[in-house]
C-alpha atoms as a PDB file:
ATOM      1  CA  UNK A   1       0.000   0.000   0.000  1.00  0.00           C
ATOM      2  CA  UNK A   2       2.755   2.535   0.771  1.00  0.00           C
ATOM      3  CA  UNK A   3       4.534   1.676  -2.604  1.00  0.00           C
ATOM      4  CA  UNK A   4       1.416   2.209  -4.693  1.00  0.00           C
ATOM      5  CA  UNK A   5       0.855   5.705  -2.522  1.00  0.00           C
ATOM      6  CA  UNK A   6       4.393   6.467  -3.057  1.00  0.00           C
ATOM      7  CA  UNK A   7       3.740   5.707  -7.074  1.00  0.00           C
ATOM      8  CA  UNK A   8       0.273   7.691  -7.213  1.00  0.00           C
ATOM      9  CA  UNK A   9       2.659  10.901  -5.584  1.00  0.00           C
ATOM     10  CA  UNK A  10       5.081  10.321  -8.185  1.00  0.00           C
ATOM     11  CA  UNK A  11       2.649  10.829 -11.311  1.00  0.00           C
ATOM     12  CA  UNK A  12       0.833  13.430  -9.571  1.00  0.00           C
ATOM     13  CA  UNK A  13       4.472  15.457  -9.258  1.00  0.00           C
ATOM     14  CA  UNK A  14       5.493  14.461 -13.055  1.00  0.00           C
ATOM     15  CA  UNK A  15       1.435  15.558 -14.429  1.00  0.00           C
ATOM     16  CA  UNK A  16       2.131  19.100 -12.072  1.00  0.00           C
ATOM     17  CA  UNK A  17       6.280  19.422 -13.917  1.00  0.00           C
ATOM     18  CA  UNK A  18       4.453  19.085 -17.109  1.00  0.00           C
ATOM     19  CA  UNK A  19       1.358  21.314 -16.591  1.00  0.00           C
ATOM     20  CA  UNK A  20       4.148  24.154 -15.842  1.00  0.00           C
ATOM     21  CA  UNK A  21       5.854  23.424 -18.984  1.00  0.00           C
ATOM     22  CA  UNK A  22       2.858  23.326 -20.737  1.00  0.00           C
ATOM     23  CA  UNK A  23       2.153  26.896 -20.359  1.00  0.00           C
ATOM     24  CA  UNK A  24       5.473  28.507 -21.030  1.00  0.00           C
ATOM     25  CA  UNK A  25       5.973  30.340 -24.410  1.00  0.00           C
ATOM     26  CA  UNK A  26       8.324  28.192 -26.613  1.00  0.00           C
ATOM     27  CA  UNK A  27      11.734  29.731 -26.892  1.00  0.00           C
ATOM     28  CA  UNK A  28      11.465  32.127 -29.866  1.00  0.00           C
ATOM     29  CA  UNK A  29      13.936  34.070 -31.379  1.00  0.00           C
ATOM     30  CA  UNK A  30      13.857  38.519 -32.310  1.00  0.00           C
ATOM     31  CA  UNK A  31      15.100  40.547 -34.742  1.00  0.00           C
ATOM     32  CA  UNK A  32      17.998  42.613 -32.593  1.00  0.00           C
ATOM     33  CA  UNK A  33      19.695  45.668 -33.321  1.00  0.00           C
ATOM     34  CA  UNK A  34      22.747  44.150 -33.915  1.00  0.00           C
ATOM     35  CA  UNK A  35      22.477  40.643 -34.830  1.00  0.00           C
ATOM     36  CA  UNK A  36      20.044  38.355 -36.511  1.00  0.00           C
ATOM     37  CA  UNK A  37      20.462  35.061 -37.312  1.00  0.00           C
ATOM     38  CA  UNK A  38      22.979  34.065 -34.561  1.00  0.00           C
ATOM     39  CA  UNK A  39      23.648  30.108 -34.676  1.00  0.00           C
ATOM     40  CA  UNK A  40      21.544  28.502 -32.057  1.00  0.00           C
ATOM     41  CA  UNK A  41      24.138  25.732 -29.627  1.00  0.00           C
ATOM     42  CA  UNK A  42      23.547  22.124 -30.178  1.00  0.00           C
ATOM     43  CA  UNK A  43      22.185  21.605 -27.527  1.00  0.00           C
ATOM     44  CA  UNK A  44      19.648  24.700 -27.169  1.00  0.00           C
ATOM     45  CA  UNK A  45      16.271  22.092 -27.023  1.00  0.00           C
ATOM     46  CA  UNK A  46      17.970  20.531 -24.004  1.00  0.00           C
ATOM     47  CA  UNK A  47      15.285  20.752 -20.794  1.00  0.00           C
ATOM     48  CA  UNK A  48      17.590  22.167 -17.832  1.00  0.00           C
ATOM     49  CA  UNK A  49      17.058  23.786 -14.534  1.00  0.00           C
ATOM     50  CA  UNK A  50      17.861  27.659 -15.272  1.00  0.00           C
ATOM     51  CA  UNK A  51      16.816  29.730 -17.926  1.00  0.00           C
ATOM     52  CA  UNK A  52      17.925  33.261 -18.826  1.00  0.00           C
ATOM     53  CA  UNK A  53      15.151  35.449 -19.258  1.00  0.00           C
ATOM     54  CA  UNK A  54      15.416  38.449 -20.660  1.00  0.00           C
ATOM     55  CA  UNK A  55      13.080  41.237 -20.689  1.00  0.00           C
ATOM     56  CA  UNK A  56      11.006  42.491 -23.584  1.00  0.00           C
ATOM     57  CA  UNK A  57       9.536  46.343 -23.272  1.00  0.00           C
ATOM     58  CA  UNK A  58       8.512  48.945 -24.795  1.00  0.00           C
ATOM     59  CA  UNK A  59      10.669  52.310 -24.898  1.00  0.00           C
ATOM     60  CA  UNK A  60      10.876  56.196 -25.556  1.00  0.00           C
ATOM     61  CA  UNK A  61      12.577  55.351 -28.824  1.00  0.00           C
ATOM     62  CA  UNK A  62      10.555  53.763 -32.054  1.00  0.00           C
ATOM     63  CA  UNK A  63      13.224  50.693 -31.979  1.00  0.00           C
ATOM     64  CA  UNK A  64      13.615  47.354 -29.999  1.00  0.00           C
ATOM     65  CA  UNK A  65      16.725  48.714 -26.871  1.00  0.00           C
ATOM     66  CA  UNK A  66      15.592  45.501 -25.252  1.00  0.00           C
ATOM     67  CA  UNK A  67      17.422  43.617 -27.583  1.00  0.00           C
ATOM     68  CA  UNK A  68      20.838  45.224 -27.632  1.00  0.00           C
ATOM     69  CA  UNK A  69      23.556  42.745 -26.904  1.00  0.00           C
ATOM     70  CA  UNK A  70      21.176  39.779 -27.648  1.00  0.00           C
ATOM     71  CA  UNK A  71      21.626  37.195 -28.389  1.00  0.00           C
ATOM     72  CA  UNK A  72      25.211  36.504 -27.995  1.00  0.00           C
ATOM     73  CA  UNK A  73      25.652  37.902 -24.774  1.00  0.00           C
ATOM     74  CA  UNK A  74      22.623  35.703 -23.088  1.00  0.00           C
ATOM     75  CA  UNK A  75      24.219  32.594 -25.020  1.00  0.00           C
ATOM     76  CA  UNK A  76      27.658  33.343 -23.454  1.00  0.00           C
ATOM     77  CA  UNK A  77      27.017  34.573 -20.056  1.00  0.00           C
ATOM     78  CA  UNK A  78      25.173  31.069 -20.045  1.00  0.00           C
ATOM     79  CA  UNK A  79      28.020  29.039 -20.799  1.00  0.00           C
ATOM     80  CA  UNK A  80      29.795  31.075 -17.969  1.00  0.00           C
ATOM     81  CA  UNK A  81      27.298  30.059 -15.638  1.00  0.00           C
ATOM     82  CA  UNK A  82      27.320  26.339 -16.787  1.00  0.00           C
ATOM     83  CA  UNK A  83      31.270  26.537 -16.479  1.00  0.00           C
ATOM     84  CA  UNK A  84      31.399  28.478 -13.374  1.00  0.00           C
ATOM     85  CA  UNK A  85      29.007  26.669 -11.088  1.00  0.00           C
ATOM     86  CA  UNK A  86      27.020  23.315 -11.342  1.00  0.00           C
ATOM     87  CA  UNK A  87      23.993  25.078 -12.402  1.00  0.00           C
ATOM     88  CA  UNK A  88      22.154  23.007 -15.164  1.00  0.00           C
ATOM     89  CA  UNK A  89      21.443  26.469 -17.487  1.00  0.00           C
ATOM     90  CA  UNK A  90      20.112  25.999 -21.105  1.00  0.00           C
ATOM     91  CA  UNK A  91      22.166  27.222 -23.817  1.00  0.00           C
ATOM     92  CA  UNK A  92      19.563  29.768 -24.926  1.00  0.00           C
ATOM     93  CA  UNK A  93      17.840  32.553 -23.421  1.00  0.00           C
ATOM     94  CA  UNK A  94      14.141  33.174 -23.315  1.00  0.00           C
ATOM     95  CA  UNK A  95      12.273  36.730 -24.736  1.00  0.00           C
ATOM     96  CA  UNK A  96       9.745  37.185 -22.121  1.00  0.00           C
ATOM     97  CA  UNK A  97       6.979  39.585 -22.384  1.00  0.00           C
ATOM     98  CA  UNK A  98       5.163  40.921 -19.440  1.00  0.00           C
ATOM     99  CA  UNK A  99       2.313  41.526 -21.374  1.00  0.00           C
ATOM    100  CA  UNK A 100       1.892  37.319 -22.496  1.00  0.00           C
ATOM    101  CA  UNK A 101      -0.752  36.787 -20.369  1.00  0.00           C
ATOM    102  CA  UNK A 102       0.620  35.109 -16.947  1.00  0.00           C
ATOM    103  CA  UNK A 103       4.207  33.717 -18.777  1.00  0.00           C
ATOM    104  CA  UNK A 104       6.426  35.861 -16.885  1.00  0.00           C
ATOM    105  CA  UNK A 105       5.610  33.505 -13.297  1.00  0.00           C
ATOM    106  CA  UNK A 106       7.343  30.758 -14.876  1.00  0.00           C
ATOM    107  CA  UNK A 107      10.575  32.529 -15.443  1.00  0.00           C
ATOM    108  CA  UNK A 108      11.992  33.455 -12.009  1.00  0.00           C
ATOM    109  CA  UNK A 109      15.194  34.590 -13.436  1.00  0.00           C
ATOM    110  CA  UNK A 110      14.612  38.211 -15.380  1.00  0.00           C
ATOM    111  CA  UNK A 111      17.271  40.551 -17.127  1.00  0.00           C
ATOM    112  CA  UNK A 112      16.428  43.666 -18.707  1.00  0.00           C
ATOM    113  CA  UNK A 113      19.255  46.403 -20.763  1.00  0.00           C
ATOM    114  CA  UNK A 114      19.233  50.009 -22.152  1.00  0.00           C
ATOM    115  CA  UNK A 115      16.432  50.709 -19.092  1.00  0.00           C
ATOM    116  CA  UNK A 116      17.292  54.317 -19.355  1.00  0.00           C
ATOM    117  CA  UNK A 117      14.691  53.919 -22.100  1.00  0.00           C
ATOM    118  CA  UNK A 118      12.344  51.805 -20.726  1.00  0.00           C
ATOM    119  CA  UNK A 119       8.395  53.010 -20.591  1.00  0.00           C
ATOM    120  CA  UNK A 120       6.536  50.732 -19.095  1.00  0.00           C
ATOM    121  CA  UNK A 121       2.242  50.340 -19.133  1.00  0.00           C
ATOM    122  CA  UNK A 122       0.799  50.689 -15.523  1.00  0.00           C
ATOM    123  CA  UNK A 123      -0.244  47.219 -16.682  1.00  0.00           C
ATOM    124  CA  UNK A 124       3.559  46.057 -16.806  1.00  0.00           C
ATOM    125  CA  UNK A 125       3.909  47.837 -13.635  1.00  0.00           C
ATOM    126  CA  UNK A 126       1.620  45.779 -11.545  1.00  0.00           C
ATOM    127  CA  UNK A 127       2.677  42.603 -13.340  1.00  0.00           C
ATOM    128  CA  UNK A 128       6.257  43.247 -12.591  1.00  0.00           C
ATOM    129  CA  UNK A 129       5.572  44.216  -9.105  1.00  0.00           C
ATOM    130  CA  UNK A 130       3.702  41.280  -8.858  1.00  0.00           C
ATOM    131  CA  UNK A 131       6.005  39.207 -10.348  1.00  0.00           C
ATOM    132  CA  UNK A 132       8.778  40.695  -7.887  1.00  0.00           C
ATOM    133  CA  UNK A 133       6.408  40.219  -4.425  1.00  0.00           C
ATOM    134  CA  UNK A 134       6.077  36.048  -5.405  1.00  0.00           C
ATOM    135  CA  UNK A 135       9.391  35.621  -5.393  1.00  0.00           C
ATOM    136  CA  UNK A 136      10.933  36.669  -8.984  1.00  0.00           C
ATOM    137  CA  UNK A 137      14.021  38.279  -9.537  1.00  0.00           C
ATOM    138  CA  UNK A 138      14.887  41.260 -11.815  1.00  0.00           C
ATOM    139  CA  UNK A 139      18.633  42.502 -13.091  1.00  0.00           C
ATOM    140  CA  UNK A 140      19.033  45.728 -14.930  1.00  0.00           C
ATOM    141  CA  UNK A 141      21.955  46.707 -16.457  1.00  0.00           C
ATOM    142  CA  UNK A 142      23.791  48.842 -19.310  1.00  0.00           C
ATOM    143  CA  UNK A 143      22.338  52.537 -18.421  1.00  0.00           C
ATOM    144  CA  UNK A 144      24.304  55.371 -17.690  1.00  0.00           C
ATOM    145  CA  UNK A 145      23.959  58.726 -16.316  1.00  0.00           C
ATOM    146  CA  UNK A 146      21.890  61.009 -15.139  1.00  0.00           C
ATOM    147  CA  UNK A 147      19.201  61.215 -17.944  1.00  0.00           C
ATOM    148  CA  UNK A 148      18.728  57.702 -18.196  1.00  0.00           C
ATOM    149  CA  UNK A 149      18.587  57.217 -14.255  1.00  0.00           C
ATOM    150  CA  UNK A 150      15.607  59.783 -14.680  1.00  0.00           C
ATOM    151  CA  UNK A 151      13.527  57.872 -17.523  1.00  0.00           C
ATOM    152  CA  UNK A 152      14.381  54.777 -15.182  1.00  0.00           C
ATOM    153  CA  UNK A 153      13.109  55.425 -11.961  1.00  0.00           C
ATOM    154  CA  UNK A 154      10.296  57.039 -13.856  1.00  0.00           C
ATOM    155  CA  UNK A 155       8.695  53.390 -14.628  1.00  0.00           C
ATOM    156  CA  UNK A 156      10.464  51.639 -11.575  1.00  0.00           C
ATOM    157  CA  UNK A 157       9.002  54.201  -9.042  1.00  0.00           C
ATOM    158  CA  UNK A 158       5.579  53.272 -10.711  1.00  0.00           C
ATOM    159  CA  UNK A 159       6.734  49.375 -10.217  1.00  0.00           C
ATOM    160  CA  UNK A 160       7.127  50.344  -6.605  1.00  0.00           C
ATOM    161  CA  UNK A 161       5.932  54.056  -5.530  1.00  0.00           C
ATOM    162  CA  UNK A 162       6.832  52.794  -1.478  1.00  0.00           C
ATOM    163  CA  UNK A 163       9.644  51.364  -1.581  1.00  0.00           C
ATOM    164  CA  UNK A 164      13.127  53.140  -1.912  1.00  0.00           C
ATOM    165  CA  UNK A 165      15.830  52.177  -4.748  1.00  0.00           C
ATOM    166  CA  UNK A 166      19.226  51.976  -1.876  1.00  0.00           C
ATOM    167  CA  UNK A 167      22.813  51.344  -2.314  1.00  0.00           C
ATOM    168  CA  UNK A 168      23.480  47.993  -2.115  1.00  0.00           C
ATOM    169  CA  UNK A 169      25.904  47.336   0.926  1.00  0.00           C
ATOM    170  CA  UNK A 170      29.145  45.548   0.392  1.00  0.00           C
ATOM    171  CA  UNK A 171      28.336  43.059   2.833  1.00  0.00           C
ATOM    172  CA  UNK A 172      25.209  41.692   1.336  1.00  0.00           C
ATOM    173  CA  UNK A 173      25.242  38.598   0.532  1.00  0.00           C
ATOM    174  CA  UNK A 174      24.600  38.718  -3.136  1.00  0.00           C
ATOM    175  CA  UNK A 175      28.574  39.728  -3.007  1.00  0.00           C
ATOM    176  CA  UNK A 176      29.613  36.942  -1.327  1.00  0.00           C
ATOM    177  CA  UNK A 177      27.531  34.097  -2.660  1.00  0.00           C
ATOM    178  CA  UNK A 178      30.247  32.741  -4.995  1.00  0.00           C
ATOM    179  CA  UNK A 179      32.960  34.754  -5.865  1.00  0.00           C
ATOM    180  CA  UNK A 180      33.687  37.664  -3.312  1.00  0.00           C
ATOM    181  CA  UNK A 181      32.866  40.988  -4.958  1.00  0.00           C
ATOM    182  CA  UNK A 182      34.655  43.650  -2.468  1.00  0.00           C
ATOM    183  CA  UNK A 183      36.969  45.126  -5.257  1.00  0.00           C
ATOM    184  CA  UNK A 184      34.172  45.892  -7.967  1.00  0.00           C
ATOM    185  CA  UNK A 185      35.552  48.264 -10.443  1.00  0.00           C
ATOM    186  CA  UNK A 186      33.260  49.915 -13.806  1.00  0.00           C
ATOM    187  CA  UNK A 187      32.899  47.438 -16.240  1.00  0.00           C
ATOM    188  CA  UNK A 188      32.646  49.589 -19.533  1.00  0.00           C
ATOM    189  CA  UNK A 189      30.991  48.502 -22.893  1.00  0.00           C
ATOM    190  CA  UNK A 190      32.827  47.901 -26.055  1.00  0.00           C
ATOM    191  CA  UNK A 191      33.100  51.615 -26.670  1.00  0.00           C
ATOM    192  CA  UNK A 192      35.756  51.968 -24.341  1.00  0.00           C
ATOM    193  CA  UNK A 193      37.669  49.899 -27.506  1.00  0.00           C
ATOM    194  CA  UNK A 194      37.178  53.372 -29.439  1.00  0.00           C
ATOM    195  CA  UNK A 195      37.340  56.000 -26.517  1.00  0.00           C
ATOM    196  CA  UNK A 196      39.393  54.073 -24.001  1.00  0.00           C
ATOM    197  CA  UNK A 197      36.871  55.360 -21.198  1.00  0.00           C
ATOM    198  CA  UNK A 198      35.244  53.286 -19.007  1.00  0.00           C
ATOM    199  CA  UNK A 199      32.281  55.721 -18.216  1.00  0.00           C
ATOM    200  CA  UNK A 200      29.726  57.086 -20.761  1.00  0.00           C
ATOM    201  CA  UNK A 201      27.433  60.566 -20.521  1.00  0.00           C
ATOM    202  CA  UNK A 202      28.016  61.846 -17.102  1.00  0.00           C
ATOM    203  CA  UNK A 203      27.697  58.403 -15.637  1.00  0.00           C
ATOM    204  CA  UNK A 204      31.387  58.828 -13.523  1.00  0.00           C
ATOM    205  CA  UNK A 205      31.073  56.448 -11.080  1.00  0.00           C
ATOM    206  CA  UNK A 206      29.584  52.845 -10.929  1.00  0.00           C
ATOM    207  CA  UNK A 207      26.542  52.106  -8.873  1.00  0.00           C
ATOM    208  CA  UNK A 208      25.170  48.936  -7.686  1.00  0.00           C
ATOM    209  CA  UNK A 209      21.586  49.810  -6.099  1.00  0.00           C
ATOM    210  CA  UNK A 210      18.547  47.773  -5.347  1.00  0.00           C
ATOM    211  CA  UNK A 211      15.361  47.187  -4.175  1.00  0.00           C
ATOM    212  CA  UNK A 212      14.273  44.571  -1.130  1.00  0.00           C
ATOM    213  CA  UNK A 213      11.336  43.191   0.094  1.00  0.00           C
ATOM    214  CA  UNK A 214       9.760  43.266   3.322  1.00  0.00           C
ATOM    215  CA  UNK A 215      12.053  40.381   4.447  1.00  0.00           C
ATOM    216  CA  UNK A 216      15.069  41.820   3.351  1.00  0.00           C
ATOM    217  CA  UNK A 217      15.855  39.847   0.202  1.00  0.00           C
ATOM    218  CA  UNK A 218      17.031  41.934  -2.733  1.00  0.00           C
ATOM    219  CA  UNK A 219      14.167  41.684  -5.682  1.00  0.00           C
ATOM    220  CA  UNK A 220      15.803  44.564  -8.252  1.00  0.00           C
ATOM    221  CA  UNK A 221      19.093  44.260  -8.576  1.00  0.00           C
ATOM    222  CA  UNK A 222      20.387  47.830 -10.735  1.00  0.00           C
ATOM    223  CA  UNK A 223      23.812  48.336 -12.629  1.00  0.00           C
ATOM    224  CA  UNK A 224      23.973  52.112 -12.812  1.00  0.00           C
ATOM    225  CA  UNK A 225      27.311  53.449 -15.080  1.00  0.00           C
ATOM    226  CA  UNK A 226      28.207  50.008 -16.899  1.00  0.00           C
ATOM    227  CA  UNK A 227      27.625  47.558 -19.306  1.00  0.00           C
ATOM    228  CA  UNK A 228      27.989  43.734 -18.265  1.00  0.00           C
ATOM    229  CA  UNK A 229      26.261  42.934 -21.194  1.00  0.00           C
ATOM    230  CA  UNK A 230      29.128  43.993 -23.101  1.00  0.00           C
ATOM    231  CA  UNK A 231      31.114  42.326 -21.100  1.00  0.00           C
ATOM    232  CA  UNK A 232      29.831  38.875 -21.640  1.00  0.00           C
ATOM    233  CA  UNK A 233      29.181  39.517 -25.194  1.00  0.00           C
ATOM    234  CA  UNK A 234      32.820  40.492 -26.293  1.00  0.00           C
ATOM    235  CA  UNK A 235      34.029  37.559 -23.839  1.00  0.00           C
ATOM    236  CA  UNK A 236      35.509  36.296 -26.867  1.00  0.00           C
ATOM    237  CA  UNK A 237      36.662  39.342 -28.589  1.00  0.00           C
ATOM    238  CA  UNK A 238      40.736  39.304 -28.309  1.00  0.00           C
ATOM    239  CA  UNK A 239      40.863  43.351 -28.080  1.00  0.00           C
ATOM    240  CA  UNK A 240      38.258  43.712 -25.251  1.00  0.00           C
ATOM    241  CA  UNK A 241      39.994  43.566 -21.620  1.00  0.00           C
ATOM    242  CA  UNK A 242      39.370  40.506 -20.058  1.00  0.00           C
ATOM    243  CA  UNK A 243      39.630  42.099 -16.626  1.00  0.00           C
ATOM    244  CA  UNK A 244      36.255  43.443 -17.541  1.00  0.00           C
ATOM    245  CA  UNK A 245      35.194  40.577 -18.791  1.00  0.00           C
ATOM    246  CA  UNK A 246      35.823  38.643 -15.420  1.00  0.00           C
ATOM    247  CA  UNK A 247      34.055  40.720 -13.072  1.00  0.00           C
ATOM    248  CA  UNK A 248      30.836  40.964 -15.023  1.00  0.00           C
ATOM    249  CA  UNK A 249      30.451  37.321 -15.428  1.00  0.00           C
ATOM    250  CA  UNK A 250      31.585  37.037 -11.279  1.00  0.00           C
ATOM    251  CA  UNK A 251      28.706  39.760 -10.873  1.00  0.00           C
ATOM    252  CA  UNK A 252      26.367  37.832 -12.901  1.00  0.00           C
ATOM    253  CA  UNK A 253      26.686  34.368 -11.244  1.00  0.00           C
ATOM    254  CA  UNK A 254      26.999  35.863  -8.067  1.00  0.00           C
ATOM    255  CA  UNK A 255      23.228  37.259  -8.453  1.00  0.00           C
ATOM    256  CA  UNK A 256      21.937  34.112 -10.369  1.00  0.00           C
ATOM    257  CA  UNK A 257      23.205  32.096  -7.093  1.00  0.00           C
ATOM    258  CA  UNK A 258      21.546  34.986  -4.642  1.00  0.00           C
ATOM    259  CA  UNK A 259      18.731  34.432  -7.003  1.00  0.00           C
ATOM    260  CA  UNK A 260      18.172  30.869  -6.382  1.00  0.00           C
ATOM    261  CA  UNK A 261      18.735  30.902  -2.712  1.00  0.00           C
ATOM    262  CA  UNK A 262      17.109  33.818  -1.388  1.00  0.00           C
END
């Protein structure tokens, strides 16, 4: 009697795995701004544990920021994370819209770049607030100064009108989960190859800021004044630094890991 209860559990747990499956979007691939018909891995239809999602939105500008850096940067910083830890991550990323009916839930992992030009509905505000309050994580990342910041918090205060955007201490624990991340340093995009800065606009000094919950676990997670996406993106480009390189793949596993535990 206890094996056939222990069988009936079983099938119950396999019907529930496949009723969540059954209601994702399908990976699907986008135009981007600056690539289109990147190869797709081998092994991109493999089933794994961790997906990259990566946020779809509308902006202030008639063309598709969300995609900048995509696909190859998703595709590599997910071979860093496959490499780095024992994270099962698929090869591919996932395009996730907040306005695809309740699809967002089943992504807990969410990345978003080029915020600074970000306009979100009140619609996507409550669903990403939402999204944020069950238990869903949120990077942003690749914005820089003080304009942008503006147009940013100008959706994200909407996302969450009471609670304040903060510095993110260096002893939280999403800088210590992996790799220890005391001696962060700006991580520039690929235009420091043609300007040999690492800062863009008037966006001096790098800022890692966030938002947390009522229990005190980080939900938003913001890059202010850098560019990790460029950073796993030119990963294999010989002329880009690979001290940059380094420390935004660190950063990134180091919040996929907080992600997943906290």
């Amino acid at each position: 009697m206890r094996c056939r209860t222990y069988v009936i559990a079983a099938v119950l747990a396999l019907i529930s795995i496949s009723g969540v499956h059954a209601f994702q979007k399908p990976f699907r691939e986008y135009q981007a701004l600056e690539y289109y018909g990147f190869p797709k891995p081998p092994d991109w239809q493999e089933k794994t544990e961790s997906v990259f999602g990566r946020l779809i939105y509308p902006a202030v500008v008639n063309y598709p920021r969300w995609t900048m850096d995509y696909p190859r940067s998703d595709r590599h910083f997910a071979s860093a994370l496959r490499r780095l830890t024992r994270v099962q991550a698929r090869s591919v990323e996932q395009p996730i819209n907040l306005d695809d009916a309740e699809d967002v839930y089943n992504w807990p992992w969410l990345y978003g770049v080029e915020v600074g030009y970000w306009d979100l509905s009140d619609q996507e505000c409550r669903k990403l607030r939402d999204y944020l309050l069950r238990g869903g994580f949120f990077m942003c990342d690749d914005f820089h100064g003080t304009r942008e910041w503006q147009n940013f918090t100008l959706s994200m205060n909407r996302v969450f009108p009471d609670r304040p955007i903060v510095e993110i201490d260096n002893k939280d624990a999403i800088f210590h989960t992996i790799f220890d991340l005391d001696d962060r340093y700006q991580v520039p995009g690929a235009i420091f190859l043609r300007t040999h800065r690492t800062f863009e606009q008037d966006g001096l000094e790098p800022r890692w800021r966030g938002i947390y919950d009522d229990k005190g676990r980080l939900m938003v997670a913001i890059c202010h004044n850098m560019d990790l996406g460029d950073s796993w993106e030119h990963a294999d480009n010989p002329l880009y630094p690979e001290r940059f390189s380094a420390l935004g793949f660190r950063i990134g596993v180091n919040y996929v890991i907080y992600s997943m535990t906290h």
